[in-house]
PDB file of N, CA and C in Angstrom:
ATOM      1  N   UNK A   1      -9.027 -20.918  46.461  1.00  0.00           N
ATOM      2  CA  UNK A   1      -9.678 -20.416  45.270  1.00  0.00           C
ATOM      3  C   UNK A   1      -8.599 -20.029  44.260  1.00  0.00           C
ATOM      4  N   UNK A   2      -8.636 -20.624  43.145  1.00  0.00           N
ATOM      5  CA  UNK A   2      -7.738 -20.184  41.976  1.00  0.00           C
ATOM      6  C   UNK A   2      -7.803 -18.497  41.552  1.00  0.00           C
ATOM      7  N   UNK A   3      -6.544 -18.310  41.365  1.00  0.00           N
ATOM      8  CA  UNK A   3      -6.699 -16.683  40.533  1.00  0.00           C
ATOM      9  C   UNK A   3      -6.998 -16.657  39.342  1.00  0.00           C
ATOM     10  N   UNK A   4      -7.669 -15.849  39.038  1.00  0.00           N
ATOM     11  CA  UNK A   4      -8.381 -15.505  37.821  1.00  0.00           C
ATOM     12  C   UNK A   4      -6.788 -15.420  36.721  1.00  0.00           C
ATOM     13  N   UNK A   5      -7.462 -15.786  35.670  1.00  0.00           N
ATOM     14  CA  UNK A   5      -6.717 -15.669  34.275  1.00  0.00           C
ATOM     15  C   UNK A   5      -6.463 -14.096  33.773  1.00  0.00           C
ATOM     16  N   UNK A   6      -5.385 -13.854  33.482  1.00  0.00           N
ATOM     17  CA  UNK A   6      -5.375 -12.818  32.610  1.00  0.00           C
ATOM     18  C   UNK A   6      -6.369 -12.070  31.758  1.00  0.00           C
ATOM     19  N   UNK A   7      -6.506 -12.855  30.782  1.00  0.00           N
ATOM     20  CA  UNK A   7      -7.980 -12.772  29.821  1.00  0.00           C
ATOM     21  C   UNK A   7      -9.060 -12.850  30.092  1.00  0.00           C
ATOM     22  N   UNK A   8      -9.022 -12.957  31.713  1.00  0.00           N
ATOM     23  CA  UNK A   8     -10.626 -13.301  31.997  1.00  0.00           C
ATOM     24  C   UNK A   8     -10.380 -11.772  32.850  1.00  0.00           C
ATOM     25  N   UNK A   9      -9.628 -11.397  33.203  1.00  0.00           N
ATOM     26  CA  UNK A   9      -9.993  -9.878  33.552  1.00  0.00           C
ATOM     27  C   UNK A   9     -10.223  -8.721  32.783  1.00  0.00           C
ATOM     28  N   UNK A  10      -9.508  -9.207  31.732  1.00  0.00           N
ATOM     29  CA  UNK A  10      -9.501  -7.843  30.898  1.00  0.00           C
ATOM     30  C   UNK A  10     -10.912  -8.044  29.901  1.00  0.00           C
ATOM     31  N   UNK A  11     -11.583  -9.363  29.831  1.00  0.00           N
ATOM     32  CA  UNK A  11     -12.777  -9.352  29.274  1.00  0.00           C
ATOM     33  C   UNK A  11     -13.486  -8.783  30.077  1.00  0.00           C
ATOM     34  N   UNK A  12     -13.298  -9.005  31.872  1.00  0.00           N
ATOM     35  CA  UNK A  12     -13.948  -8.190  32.788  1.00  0.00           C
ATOM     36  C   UNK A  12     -14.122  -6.794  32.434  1.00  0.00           C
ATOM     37  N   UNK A  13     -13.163  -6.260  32.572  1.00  0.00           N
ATOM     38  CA  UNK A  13     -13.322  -4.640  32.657  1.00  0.00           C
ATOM     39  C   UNK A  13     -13.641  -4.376  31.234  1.00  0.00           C
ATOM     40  N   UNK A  14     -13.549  -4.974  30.018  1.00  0.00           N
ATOM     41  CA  UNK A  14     -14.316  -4.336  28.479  1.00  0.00           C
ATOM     42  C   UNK A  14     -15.735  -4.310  29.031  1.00  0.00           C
ATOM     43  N   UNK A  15     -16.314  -5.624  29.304  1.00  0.00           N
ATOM     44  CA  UNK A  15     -17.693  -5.526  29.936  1.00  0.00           C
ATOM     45  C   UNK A  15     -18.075  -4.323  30.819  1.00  0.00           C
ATOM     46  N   UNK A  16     -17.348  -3.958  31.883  1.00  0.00           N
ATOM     47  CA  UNK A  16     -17.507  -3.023  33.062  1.00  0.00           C
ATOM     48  C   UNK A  16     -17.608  -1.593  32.276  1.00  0.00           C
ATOM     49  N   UNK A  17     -16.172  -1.518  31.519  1.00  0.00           N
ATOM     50  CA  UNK A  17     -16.074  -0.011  30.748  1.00  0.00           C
ATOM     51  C   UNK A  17     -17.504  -0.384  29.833  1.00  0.00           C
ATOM     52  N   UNK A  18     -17.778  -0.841  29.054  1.00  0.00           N
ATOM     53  CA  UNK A  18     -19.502  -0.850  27.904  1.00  0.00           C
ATOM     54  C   UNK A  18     -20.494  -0.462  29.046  1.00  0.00           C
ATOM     55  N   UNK A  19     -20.772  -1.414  29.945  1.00  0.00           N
ATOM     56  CA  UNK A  19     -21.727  -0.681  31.172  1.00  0.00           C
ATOM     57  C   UNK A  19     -21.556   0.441  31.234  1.00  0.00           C
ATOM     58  N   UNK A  20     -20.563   0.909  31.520  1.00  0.00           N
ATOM     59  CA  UNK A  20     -20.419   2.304  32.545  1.00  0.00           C
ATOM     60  C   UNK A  20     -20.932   3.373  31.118  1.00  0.00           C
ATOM     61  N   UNK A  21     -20.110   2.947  30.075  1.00  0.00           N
ATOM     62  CA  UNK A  21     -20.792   3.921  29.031  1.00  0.00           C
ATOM     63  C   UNK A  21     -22.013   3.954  28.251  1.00  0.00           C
ATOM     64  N   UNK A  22     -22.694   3.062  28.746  1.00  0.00           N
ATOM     65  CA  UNK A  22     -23.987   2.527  28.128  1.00  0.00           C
ATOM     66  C   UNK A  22     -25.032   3.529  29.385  1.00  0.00           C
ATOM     67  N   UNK A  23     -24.192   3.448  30.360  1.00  0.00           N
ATOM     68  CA  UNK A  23     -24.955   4.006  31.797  1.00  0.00           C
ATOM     69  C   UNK A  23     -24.363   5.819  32.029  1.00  0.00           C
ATOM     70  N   UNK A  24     -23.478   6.356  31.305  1.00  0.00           N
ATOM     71  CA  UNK A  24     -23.424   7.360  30.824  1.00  0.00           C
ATOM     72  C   UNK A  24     -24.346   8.005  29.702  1.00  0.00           C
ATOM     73  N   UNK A  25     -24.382   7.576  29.170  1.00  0.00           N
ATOM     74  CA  UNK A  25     -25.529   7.605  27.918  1.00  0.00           C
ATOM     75  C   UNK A  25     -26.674   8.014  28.069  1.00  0.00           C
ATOM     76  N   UNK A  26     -26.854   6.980  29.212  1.00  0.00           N
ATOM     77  CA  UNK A  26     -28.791   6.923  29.557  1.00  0.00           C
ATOM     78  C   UNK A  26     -29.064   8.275  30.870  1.00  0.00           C
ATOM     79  N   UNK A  27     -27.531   8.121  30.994  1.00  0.00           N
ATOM     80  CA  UNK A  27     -28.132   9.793  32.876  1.00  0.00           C
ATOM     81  C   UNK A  27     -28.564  10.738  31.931  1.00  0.00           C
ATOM     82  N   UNK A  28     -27.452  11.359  30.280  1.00  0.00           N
ATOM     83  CA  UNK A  28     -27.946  12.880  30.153  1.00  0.00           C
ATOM     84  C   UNK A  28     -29.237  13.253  29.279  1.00  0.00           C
ATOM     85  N   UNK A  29     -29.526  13.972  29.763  1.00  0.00           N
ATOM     86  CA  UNK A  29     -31.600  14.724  29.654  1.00  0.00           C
ATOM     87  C   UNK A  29     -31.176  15.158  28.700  1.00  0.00           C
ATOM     88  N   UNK A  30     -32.419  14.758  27.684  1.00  0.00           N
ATOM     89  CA  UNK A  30     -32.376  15.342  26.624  1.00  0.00           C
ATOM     90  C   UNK A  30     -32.728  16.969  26.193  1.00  0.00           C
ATOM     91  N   UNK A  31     -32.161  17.311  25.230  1.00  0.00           N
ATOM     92  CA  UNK A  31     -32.237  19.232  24.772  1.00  0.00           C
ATOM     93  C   UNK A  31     -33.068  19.420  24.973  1.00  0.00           C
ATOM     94  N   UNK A  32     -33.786  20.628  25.827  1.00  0.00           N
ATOM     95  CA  UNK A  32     -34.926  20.929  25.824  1.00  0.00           C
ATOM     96  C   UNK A  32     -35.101  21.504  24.324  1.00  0.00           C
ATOM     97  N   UNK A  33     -36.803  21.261  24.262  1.00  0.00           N
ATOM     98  CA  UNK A  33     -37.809  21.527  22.813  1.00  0.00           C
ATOM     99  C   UNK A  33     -37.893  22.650  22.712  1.00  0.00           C
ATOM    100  N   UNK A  34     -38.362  23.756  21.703  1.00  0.00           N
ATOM    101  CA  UNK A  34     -39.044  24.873  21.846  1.00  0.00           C
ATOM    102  C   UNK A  34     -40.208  25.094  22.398  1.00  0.00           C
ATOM    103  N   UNK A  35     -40.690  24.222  22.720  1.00  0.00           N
ATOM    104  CA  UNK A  35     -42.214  24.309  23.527  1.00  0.00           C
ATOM    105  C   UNK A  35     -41.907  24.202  25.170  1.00  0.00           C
ATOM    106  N   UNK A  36     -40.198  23.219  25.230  1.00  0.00           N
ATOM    107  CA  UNK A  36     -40.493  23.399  26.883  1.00  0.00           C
ATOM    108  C   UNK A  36     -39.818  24.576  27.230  1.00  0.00           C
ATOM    109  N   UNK A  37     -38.827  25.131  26.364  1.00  0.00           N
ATOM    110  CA  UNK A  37     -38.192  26.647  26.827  1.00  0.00           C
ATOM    111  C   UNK A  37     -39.080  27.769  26.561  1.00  0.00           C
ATOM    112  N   UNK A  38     -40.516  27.743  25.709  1.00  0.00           N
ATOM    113  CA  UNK A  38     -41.654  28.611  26.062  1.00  0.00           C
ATOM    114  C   UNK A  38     -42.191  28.286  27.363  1.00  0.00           C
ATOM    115  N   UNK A  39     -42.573  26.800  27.586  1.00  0.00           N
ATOM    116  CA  UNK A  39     -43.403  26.977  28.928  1.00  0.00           C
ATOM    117  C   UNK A  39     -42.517  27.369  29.973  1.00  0.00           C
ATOM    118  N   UNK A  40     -41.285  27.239  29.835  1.00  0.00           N
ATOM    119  CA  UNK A  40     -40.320  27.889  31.090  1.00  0.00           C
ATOM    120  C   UNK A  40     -40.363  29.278  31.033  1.00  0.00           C
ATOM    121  N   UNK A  41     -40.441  30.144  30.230  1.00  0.00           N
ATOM    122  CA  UNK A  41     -39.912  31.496  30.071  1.00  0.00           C
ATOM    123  C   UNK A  41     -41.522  32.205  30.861  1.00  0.00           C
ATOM    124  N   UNK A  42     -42.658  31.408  30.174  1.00  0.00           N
ATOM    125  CA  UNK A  42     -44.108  31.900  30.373  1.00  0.00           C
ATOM    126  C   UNK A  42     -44.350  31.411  31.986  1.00  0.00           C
ATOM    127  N   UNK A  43     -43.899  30.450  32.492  1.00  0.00           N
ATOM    128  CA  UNK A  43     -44.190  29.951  33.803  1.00  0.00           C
ATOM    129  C   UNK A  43     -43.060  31.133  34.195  1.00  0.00           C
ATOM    130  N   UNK A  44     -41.908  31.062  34.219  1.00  0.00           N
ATOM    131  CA  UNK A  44     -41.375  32.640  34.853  1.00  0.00           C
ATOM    132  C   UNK A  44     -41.855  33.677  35.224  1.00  0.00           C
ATOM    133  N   UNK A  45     -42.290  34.470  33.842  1.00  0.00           N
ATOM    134  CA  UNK A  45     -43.169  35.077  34.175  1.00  0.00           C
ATOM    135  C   UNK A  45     -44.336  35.320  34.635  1.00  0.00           C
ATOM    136  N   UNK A  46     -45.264  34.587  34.042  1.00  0.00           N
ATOM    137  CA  UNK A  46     -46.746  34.666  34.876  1.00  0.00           C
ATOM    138  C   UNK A  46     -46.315  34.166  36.252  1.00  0.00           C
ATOM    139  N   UNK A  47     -44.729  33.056  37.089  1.00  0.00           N
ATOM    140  CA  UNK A  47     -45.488  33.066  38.116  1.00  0.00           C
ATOM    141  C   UNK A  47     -45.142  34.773  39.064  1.00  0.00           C
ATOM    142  N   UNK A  48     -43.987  34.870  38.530  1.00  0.00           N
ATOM    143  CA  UNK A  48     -43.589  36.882  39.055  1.00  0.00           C
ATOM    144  C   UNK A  48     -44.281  37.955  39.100  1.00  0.00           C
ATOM    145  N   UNK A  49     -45.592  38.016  38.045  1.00  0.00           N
ATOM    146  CA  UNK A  49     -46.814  38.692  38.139  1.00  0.00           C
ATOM    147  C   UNK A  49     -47.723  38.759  39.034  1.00  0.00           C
ATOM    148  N   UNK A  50     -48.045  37.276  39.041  1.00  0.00           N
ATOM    149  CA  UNK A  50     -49.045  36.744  40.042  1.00  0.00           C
ATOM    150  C   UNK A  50     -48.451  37.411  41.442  1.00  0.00           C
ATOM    151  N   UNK A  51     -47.255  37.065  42.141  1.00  0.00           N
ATOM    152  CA  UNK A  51     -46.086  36.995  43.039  1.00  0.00           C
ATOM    153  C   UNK A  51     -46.651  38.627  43.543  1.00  0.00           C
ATOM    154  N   UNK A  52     -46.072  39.460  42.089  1.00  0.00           N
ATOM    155  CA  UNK A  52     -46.275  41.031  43.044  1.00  0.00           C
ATOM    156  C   UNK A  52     -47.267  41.620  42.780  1.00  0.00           C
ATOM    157  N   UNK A  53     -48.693  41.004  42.047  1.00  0.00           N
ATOM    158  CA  UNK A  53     -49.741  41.579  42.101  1.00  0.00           C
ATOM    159  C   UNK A  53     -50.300  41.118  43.887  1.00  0.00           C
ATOM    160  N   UNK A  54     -50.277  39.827  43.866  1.00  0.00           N
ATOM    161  CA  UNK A  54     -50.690  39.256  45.124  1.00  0.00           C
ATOM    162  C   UNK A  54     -50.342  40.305  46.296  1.00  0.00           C
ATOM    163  N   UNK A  55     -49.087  40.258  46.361  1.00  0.00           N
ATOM    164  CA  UNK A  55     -48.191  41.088  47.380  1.00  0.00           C
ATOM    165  C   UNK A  55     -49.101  42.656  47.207  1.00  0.00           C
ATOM    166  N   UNK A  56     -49.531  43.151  46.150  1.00  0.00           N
ATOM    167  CA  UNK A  56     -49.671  44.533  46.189  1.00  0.00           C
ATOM    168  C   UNK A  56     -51.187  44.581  46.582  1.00  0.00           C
ATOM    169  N   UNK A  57     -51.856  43.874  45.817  1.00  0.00           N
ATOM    170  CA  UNK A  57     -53.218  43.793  47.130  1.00  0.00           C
ATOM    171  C   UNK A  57     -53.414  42.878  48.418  1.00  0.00           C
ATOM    172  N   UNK A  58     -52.428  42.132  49.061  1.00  0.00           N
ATOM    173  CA  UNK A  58     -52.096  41.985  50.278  1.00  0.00           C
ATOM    174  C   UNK A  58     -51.539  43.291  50.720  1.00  0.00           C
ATOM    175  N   UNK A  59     -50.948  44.206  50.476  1.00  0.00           N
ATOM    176  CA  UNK A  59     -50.511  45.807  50.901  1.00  0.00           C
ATOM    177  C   UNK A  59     -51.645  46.575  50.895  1.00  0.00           C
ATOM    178  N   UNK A  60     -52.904  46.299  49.475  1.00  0.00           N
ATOM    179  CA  UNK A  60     -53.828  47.560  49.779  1.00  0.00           C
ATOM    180  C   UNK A  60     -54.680  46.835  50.269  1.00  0.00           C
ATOM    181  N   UNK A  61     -55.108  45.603  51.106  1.00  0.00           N
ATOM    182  CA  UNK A  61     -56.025  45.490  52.082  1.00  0.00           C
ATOM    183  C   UNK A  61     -55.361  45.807  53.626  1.00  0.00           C
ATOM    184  N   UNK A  62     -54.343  44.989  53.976  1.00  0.00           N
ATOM    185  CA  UNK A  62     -53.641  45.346  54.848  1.00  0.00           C
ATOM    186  C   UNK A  62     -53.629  47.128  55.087  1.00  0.00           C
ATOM    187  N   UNK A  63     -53.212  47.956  54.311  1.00  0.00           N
ATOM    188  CA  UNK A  63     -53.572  49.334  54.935  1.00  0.00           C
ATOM    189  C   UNK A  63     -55.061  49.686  54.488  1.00  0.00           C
ATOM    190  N   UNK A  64     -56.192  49.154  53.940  1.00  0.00           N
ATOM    191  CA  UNK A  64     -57.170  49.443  54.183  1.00  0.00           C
ATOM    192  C   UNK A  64     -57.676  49.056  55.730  1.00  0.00           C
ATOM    193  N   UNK A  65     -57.422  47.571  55.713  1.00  0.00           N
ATOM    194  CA  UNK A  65     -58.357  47.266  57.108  1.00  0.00           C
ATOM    195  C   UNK A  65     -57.734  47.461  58.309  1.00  0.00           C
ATOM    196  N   UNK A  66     -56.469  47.730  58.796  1.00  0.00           N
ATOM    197  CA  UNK A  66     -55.693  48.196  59.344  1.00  0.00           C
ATOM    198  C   UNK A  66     -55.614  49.597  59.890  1.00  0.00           C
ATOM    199  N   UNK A  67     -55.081  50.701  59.003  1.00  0.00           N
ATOM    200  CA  UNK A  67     -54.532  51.529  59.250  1.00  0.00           C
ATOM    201  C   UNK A  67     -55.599  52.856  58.509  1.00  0.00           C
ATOM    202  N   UNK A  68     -56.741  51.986  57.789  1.00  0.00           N
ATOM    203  CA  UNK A  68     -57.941  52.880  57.104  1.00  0.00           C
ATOM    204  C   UNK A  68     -57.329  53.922  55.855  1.00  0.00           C
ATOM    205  N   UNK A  69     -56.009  53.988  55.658  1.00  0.00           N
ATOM    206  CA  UNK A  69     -55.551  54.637  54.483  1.00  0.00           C
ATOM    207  C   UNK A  69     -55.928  54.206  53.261  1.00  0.00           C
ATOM    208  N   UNK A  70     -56.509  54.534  52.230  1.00  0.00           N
ATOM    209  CA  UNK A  70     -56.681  54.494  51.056  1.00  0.00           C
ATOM    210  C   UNK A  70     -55.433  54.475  49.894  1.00  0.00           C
ATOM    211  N   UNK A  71     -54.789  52.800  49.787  1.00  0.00           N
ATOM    212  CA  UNK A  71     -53.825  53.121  48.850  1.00  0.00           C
ATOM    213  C   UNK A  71     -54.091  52.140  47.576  1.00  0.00           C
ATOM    214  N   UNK A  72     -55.267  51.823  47.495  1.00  0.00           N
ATOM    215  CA  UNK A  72     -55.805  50.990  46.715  1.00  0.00           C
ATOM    216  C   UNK A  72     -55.562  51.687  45.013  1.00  0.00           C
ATOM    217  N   UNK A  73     -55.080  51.711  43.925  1.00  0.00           N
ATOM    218  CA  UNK A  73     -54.904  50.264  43.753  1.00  0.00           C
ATOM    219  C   UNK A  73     -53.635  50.654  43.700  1.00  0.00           C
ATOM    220  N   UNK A  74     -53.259  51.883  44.019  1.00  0.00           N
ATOM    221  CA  UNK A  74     -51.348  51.606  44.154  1.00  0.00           C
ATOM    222  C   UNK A  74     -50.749  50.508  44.154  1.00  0.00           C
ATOM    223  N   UNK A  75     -51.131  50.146  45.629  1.00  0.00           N
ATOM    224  CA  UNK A  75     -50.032  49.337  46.197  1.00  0.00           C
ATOM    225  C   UNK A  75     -50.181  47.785  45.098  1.00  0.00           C
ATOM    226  N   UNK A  76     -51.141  47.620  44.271  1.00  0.00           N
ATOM    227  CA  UNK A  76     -51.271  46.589  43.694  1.00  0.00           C
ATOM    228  C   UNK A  76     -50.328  47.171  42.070  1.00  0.00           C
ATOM    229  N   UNK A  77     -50.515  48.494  41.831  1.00  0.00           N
ATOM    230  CA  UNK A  77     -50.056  48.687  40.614  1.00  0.00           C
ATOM    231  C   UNK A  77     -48.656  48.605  40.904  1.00  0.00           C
ATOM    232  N   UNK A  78     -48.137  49.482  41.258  1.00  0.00           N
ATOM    233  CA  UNK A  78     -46.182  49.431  41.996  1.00  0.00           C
ATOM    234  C   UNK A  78     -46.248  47.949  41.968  1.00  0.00           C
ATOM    235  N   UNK A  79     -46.704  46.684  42.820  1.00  0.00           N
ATOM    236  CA  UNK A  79     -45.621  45.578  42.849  1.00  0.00           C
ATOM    237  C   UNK A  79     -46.206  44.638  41.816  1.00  0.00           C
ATOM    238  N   UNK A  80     -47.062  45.166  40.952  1.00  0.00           N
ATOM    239  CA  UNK A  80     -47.388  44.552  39.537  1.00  0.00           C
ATOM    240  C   UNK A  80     -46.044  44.703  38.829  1.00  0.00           C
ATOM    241  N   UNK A  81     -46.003  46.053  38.774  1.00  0.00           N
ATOM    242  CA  UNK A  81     -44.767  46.485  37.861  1.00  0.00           C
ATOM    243  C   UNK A  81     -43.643  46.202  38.522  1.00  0.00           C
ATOM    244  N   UNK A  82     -43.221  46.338  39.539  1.00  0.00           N
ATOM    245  CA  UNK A  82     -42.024  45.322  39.991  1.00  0.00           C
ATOM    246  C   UNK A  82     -41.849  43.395  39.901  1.00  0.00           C
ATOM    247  N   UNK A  83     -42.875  43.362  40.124  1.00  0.00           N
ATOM    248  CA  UNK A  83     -43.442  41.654  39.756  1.00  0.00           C
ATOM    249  C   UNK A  83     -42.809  41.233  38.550  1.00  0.00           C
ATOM    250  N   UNK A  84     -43.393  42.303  37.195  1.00  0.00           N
ATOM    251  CA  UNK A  84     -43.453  42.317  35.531  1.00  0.00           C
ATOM    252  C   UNK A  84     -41.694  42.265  35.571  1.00  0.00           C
ATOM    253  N   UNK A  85     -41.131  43.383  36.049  1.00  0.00           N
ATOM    254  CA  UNK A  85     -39.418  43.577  36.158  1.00  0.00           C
ATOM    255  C   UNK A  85     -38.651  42.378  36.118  1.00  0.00           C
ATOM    256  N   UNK A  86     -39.192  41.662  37.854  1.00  0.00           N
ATOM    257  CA  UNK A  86     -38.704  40.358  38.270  1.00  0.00           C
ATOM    258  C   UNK A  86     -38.783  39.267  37.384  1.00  0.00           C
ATOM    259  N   UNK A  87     -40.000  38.903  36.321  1.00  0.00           N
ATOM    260  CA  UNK A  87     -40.325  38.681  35.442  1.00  0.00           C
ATOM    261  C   UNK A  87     -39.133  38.248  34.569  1.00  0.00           C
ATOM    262  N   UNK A  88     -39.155  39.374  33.662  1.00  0.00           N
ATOM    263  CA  UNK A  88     -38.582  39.998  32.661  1.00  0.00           C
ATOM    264  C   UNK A  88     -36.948  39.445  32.983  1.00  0.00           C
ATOM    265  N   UNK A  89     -36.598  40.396  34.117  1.00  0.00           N
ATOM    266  CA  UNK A  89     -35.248  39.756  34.835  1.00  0.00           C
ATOM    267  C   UNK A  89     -34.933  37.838  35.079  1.00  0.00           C
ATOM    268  N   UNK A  90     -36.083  37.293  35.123  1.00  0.00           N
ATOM    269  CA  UNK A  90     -36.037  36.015  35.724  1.00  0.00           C
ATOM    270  C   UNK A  90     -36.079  35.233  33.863  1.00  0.00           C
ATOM    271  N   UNK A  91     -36.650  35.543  32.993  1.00  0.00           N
ATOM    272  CA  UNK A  91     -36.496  34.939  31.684  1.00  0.00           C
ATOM    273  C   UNK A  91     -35.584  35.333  31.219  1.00  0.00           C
ATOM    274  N   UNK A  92     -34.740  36.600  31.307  1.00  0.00           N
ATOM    275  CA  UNK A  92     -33.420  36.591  30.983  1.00  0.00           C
ATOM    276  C   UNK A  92     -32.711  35.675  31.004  1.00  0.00           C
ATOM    277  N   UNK A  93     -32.434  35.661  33.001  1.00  0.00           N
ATOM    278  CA  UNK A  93     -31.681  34.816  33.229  1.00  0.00           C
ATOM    279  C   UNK A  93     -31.556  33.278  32.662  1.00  0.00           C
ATOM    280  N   UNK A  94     -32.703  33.114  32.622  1.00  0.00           N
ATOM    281  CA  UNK A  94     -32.928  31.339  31.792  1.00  0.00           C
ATOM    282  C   UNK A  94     -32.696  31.612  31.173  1.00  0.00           C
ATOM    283  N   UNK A  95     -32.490  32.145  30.015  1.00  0.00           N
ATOM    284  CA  UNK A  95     -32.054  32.384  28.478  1.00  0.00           C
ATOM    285  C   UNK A  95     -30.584  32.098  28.648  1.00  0.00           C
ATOM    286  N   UNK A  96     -30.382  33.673  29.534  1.00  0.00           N
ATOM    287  CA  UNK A  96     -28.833  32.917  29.463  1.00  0.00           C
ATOM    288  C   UNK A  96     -27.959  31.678  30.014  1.00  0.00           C
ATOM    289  N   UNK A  97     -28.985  30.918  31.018  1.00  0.00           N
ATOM    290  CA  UNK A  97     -28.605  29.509  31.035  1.00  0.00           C
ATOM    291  C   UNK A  97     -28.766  28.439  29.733  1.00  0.00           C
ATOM    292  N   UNK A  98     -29.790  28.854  29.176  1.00  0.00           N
ATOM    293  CA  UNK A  98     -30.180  27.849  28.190  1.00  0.00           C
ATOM    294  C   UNK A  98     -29.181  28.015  27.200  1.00  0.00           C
ATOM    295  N   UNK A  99     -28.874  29.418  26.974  1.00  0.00           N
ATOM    296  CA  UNK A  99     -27.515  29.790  25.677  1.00  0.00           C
ATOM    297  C   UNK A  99     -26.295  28.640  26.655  1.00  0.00           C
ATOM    298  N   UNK A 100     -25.961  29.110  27.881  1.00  0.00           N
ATOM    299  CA  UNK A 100     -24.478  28.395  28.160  1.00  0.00           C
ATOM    300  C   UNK A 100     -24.933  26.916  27.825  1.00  0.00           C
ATOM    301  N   UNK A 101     -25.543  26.179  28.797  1.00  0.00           N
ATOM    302  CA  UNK A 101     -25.753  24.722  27.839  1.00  0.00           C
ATOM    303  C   UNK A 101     -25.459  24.499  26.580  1.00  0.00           C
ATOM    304  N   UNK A 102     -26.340  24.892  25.746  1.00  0.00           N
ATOM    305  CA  UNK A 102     -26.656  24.378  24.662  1.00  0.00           C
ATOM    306  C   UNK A 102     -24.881  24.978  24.092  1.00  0.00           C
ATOM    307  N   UNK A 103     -24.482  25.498  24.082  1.00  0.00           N
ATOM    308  CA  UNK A 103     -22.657  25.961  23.712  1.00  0.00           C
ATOM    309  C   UNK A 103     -21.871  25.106  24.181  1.00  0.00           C
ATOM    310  N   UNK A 104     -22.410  24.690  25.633  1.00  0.00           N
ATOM    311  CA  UNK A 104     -21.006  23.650  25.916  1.00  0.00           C
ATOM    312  C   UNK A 104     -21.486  22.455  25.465  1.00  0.00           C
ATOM    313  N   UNK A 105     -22.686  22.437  24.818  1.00  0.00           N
ATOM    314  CA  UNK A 105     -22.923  20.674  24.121  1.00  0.00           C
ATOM    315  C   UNK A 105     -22.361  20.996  23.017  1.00  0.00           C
ATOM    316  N   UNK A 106     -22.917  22.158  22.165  1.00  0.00           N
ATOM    317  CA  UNK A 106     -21.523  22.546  20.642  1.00  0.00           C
ATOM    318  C   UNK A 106     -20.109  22.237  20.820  1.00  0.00           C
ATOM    319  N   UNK A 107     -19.636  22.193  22.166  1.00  0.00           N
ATOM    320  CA  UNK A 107     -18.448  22.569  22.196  1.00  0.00           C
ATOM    321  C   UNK A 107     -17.958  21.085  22.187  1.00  0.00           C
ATOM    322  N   UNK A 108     -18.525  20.220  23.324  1.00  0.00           N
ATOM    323  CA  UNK A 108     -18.746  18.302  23.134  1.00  0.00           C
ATOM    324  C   UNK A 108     -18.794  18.007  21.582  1.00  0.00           C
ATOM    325  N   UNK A 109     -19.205  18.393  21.027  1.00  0.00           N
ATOM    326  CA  UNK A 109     -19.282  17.275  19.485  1.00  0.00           C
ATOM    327  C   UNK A 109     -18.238  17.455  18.839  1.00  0.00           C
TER     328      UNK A 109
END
């Protein structure tokens, strides 16, 4: 088998390098919208609510049918408001992911 030509490799790899950057191009996800960093912040929260309301009347049936103590609706109010916290704490945190992104794409251009 003959060896390839000079010029026929280096037309190779221009071709190979355009692929590869044509195929760079197409992997990165586009900026999230303002509508999908609301539904993220609102899915955060409502699902952390749900999370420690659930938990807090799984606590005031559990010591109702159980143990017959009356801690109704405590135990639902306490891990509401810890739920709301986790919440609160958990859309932070995305925020401050969404700030670092969107800075190191400022920082790319």
């Amino acid at each position: 088998m003959p060896s390839p030509e000079p010029d026929d490799l280096k037309r190779l790899a221009e071709r190979i390098d355009e692929a590869e950057r044509k195929h760079a191009q197409r992997k990165k996800p586009p900026p999230p919208t303002s509508l999908g960093i609301a539904f993220r912040f609102a899915t955060e929260m409502v699902s952390a609510l749900l999370v420690g309301g659930g938990l807090g009347w799984g606590i005031d049936w559990a010591f109702d049918h159980w143990s017959h103590l009356q801690t109704r609706p405590w135990g639902m109010v306490v891990m509401f408001v810890l739920g709301a916290a986790a919440g609160i704490r958990n859309v932070m945190a995305a925020a401050k992911e969404l700030n670092a992104e969107m800075a190191a794409k400022d920082l790319e251009k």
